[in-house]
N, C-alpha and C. Protein backbone atom coordinates (compact mmCIF):
# COMPACT_ATOMS: atom_id res chain seq x y z
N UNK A 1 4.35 15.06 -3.75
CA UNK A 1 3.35 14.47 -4.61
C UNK A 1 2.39 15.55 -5.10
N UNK A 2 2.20 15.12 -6.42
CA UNK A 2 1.30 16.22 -7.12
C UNK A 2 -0.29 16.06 -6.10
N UNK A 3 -1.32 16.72 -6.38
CA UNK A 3 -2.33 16.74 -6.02
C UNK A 3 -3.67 16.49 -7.32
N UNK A 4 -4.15 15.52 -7.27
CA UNK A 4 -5.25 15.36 -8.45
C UNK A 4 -6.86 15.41 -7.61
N UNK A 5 -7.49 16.12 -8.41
CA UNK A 5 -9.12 15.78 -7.51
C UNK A 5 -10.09 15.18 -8.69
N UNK A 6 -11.04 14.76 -8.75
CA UNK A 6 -11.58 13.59 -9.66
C UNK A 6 -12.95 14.03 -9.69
N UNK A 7 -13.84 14.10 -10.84
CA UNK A 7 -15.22 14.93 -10.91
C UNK A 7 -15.87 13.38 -11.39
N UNK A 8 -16.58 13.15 -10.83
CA UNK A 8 -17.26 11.55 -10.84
C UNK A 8 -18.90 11.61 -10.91
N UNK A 9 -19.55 10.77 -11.19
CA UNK A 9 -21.05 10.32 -10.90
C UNK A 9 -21.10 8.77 -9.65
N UNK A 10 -21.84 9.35 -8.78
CA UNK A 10 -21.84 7.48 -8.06
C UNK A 10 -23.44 7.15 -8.38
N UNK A 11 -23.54 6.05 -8.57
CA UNK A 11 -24.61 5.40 -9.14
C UNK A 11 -25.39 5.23 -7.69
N UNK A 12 -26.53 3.94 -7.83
CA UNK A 12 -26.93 3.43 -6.64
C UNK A 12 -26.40 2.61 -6.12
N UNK A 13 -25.48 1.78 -7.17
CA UNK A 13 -25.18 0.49 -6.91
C UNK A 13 -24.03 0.29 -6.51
N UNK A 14 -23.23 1.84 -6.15
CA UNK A 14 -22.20 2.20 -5.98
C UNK A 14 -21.23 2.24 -7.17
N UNK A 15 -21.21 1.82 -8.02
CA UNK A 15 -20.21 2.05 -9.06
C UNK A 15 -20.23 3.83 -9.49
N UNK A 16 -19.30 4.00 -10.16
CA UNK A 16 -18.76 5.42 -10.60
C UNK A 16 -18.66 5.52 -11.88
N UNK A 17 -18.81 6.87 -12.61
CA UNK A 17 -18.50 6.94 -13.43
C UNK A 17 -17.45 8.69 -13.65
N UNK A 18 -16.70 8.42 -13.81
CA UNK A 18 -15.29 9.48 -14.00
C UNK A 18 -15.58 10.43 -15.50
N UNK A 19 -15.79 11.36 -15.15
CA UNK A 19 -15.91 12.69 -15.99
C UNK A 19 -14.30 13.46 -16.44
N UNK A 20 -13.65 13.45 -15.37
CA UNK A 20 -12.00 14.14 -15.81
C UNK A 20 -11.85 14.41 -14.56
N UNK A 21 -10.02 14.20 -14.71
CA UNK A 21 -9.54 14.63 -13.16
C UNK A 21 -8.82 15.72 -13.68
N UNK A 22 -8.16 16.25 -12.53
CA UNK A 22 -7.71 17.69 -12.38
C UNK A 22 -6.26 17.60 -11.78
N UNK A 23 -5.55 17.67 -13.05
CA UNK A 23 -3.95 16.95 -12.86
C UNK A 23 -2.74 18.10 -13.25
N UNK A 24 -1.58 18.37 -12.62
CA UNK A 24 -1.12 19.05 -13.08
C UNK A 24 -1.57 20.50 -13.41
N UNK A 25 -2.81 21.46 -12.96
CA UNK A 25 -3.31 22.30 -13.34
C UNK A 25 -4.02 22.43 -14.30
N UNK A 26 -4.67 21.72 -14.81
CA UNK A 26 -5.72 21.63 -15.64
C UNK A 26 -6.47 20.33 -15.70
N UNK A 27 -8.05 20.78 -16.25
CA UNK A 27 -8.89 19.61 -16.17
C UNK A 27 -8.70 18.38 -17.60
N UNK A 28 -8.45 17.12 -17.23
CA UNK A 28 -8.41 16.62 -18.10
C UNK A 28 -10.04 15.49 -18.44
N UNK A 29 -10.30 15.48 -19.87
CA UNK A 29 -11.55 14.44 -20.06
C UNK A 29 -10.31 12.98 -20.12
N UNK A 30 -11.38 11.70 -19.62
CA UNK A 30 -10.84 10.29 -19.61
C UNK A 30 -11.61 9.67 -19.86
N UNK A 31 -11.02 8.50 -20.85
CA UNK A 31 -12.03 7.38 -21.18
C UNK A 31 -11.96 6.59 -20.10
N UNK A 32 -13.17 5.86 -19.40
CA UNK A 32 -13.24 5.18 -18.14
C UNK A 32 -13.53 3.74 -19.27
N UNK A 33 -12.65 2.83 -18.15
CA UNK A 33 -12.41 1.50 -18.69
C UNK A 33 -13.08 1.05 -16.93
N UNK A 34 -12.77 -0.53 -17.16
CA UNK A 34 -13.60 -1.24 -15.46
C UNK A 34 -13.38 -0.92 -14.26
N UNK A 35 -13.87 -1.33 -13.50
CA UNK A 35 -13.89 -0.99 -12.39
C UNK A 35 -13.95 -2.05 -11.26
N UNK A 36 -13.36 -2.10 -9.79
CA UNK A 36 -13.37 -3.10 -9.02
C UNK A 36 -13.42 -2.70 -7.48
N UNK A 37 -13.82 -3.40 -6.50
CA UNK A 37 -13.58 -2.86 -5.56
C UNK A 37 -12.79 -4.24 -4.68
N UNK A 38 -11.98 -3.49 -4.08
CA UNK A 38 -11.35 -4.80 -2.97
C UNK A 38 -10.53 -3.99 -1.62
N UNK A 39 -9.49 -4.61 -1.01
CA UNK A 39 -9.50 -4.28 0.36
C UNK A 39 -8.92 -2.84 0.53
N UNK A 40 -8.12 -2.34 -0.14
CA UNK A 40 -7.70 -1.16 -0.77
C UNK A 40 -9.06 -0.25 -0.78
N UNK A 41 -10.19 -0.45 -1.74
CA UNK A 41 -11.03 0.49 -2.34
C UNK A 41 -11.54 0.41 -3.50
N UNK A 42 -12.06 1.18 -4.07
CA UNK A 42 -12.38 1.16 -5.16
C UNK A 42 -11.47 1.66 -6.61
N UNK A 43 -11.23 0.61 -7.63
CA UNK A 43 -10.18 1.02 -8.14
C UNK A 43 -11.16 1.60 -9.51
N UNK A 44 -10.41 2.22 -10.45
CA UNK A 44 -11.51 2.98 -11.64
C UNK A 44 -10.31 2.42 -13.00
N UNK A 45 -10.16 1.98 -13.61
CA UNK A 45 -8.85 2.12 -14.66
C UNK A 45 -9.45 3.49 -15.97
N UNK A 46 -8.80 4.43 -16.56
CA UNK A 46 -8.99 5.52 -17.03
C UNK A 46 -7.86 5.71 -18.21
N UNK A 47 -7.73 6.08 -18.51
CA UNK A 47 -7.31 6.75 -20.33
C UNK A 47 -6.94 7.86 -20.15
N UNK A 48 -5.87 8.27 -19.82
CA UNK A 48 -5.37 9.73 -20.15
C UNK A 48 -5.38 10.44 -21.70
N UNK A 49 -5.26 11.63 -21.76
CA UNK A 49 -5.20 12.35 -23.15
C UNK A 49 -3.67 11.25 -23.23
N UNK A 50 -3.85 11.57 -24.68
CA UNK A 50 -2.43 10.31 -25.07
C UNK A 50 -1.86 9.04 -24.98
N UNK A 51 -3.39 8.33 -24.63
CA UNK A 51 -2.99 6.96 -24.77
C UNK A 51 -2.46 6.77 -23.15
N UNK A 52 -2.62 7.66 -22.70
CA UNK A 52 -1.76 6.59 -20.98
C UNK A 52 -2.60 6.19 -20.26
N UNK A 53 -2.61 4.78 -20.33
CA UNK A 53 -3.50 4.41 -18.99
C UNK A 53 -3.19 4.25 -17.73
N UNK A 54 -4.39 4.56 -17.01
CA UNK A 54 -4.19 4.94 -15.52
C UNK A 54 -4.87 4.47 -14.37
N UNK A 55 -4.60 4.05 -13.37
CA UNK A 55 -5.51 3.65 -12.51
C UNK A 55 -6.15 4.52 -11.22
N UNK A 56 -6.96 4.97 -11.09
CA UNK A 56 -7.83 5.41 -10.08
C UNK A 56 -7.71 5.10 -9.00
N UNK A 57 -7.43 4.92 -7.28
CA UNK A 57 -8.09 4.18 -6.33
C UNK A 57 -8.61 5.44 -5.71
N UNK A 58 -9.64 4.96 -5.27
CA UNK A 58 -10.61 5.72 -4.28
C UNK A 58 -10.43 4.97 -2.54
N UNK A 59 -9.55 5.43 -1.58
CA UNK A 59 -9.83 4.90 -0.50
C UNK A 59 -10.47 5.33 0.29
N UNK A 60 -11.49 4.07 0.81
CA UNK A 60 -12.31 4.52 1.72
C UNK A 60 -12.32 5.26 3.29
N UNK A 61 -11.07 4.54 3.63
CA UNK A 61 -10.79 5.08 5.07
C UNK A 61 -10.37 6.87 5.24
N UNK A 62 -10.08 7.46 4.02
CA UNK A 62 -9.70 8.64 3.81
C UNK A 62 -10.31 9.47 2.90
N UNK A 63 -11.22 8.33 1.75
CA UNK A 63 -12.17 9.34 1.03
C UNK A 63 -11.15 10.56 0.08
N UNK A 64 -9.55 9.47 -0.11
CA UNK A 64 -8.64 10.44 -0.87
C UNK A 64 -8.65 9.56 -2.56
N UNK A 65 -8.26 10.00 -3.00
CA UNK A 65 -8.34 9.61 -4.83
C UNK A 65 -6.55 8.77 -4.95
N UNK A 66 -6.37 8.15 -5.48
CA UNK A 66 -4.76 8.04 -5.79
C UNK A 66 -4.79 7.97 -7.39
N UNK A 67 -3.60 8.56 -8.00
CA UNK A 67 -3.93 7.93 -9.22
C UNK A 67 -2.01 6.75 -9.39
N UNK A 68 -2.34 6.04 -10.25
CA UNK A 68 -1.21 5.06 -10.16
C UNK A 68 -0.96 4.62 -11.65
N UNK A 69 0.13 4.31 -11.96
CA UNK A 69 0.03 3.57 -13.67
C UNK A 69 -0.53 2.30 -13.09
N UNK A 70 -0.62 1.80 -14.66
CA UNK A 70 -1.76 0.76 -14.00
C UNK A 70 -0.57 -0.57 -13.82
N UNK A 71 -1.11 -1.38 -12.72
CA UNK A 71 -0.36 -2.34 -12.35
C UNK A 71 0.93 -1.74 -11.21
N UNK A 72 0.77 -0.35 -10.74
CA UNK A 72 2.25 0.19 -10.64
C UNK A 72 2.13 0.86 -9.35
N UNK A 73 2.91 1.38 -8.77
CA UNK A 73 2.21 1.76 -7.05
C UNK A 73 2.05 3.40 -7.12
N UNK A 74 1.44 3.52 -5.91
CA UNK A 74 0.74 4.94 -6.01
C UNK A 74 1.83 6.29 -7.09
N UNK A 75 1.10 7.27 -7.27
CA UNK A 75 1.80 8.24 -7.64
C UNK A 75 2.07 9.40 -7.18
N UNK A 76 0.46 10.06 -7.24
CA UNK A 76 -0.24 10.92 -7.04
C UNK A 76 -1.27 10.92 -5.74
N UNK A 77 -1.57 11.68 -4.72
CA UNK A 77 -2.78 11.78 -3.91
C UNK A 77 -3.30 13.16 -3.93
N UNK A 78 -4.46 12.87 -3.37
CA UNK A 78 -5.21 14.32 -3.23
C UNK A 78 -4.97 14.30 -1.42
């Protein structure tokens, strides 16, 4: 599995906001779409360069990033 790391803002209220992850060797910018949290973690949905959308999870028990197509199972971890 590739390795992605994720440059974020956390609010107070806990929500995030996603600046670009770091995929494949280079930094990419993403349009950040909603956000949710449930038993999993916190999920982010995101916009790749080119139209691909993507889903984020942030798990808590490991404090690792996943990224996933959206609807689709893991891909990627850090």
């Amino acid at each position: 599995m590739k390795q992605i790391s994720v440059e974020c803002r956390f609010a107070a209220d806990g929500t995030l906001e996603v600046q670009r992850i770091y995929l494949d060797g280079r930094w990419l910018a993403v349009e950040q779409g909603r956000q949710w949290v449930d038993q999993l973690g916190r999920h982010v949905l995101v916009m790749l360069p080119g139209n691909q959308p993507r889903e984020l999870l942030l798990r808590p028990d490991t404090m690792t990033w996943v990224l996933r197509p959206v609807g689709g199972r893991e891909t990627r971890v850090v």
